[in-house]
Protein backbone atom coordinates (compact mmCIF):
# COMPACT_ATOMS: atom_id res chain seq x y z
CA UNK A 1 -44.46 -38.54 22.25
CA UNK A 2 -42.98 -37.87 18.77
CA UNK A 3 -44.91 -34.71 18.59
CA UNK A 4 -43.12 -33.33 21.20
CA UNK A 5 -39.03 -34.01 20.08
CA UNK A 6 -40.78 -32.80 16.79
CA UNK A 7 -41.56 -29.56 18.30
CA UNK A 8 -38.60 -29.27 20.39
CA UNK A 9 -36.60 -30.10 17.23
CA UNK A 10 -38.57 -26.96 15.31
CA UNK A 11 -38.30 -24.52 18.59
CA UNK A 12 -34.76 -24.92 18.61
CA UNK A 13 -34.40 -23.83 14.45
CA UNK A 14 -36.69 -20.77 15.48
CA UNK A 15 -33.49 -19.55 18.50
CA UNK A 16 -31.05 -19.04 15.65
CA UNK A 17 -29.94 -15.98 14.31
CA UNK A 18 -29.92 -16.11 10.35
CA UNK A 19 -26.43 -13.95 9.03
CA UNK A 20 -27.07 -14.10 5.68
CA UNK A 21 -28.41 -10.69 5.52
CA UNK A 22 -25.63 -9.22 7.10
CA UNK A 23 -22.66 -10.63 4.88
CA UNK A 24 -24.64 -9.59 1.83
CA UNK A 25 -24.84 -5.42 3.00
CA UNK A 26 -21.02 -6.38 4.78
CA UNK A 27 -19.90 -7.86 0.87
CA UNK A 28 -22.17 -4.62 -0.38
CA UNK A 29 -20.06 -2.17 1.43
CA UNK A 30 -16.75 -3.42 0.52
CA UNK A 31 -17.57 -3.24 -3.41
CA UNK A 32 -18.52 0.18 -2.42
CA UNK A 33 -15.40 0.93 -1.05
CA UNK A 34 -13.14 -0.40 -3.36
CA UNK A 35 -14.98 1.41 -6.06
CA UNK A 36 -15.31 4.45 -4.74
CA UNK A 37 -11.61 5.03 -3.50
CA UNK A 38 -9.50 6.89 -5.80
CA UNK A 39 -6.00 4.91 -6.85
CA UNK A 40 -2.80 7.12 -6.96
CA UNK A 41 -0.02 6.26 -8.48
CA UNK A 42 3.38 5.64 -6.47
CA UNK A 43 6.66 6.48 -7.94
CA UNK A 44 8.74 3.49 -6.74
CA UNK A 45 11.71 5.03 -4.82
CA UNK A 46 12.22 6.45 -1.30
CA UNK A 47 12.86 10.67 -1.42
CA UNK A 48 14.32 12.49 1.51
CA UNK A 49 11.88 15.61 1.07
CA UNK A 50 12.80 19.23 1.40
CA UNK A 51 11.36 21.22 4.25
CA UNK A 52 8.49 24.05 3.69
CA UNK A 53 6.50 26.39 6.14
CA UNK A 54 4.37 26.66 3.56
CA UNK A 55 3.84 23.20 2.13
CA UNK A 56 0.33 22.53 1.65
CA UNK A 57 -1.63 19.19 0.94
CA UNK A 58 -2.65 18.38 -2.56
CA UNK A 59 -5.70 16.11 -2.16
CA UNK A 60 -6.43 15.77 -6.11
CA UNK A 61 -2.88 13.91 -7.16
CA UNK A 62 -3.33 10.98 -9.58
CA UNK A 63 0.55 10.13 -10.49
CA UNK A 64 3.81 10.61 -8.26
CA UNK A 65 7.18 11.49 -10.25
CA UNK A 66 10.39 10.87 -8.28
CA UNK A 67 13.54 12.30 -8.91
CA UNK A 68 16.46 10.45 -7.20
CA UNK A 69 20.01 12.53 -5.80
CA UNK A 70 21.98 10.72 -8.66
CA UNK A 71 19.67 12.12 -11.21
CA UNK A 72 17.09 9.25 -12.17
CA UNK A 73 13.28 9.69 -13.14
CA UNK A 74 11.05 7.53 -12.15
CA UNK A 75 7.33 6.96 -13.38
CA UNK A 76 4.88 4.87 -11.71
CA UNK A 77 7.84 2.70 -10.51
CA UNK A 78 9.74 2.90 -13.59
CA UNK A 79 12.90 4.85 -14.18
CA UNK A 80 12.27 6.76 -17.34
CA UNK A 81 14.17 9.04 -18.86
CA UNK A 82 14.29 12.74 -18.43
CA UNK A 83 13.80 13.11 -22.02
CA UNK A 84 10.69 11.27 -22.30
CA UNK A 85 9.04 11.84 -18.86
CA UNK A 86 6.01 14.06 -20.91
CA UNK A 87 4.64 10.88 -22.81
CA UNK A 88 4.92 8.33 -19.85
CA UNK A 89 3.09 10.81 -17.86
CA UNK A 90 0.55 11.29 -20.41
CA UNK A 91 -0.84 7.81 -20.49
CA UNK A 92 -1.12 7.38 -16.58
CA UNK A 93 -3.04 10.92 -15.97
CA UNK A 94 -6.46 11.38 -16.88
CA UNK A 95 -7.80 14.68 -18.06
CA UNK A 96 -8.18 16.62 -14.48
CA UNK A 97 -5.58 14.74 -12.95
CA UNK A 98 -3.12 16.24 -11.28
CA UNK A 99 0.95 15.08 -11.27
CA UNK A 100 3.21 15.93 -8.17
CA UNK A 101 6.99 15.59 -8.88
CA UNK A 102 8.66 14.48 -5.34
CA UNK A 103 12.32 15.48 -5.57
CA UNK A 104 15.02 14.26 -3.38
CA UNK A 105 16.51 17.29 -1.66
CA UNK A 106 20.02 16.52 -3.22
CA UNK A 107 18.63 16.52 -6.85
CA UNK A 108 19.29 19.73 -9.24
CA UNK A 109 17.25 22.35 -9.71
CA UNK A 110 17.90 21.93 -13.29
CA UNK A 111 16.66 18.78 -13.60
CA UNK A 112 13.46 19.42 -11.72
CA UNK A 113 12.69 22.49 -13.87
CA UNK A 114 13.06 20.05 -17.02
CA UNK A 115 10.83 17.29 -15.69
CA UNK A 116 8.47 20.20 -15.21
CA UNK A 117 8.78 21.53 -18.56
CA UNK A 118 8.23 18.04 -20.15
CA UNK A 119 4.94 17.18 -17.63
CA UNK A 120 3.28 20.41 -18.81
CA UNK A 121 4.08 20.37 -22.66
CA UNK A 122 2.20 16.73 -22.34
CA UNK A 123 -0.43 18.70 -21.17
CA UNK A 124 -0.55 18.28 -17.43
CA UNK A 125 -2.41 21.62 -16.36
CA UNK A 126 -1.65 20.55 -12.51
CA UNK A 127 1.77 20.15 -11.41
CA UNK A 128 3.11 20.78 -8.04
CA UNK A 129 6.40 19.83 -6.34
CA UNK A 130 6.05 17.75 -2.89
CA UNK A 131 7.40 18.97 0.39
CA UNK A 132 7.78 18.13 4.33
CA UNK A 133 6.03 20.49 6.06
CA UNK A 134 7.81 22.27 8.79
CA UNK A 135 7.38 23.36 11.91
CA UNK A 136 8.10 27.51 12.09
């Protein structure tokens, strides 16, 4: 009689579904993911966008540069100044990188040209200016 509640004891280990397995490829993936995705940059501050018809996307950015109405520069979520935008921007951008400068719609034009200026003599081949896309 012990036999039998053995075997019922070892028939009822046999029903179960092992998971194991499936966290390990589920644990697998996620490294995978985390690896794989590509980190950009934020610059810190809410922009109100100008409008384009012929805004495109720019898939390859590494670092966002804001440019508030009242004038400030910000970096990675750090106001820098104008000045010295070039050498911030130079430590956060790898060597194919690519920067995009996000300017409120109220800033100057001088100012953006300068921040411009300063990106590229750092050696930033890839600099583009962000816009909303519009609807023609």
């Amino acid at each position: 009689m012990r036999r039998r509640r053995s075997l019922a004891a070892e028939g009822s280990d046999a029903g179960e579904v092992n998971l194991t397995p499936m966290l390990d490829v589920v644990f697998i993936m996620l490294i995978f993911f985390i690896v794989t995705t590509s980190f950009i940059k934020e610059s810190g501050v809410e922009i109100e966008r100008p409008e384009s018809s012929a805004a495109s996307p720019q898939p390859d950015a590494q670092l966002m540069v804001a440019i508030t109405p009242e004038g400030a520069v910000w970096v990675d979520g750090q106001p820098v100044d104008a000045h010295r935008v070039g050498e911030a921007v130079a430590g956060l951008v790898s060597g194919d990188g690519g920067v995009v400068i996000q300017a409120d719609r109220e800033a100057t034009t001088g100012l953006l040209i300068e921040v411009m200026d300063r990106i590229r003599e750092a050696g930033v081949e890839q600099v583009a200016v962000a816009a909303t896309r519009s609807t023609p």
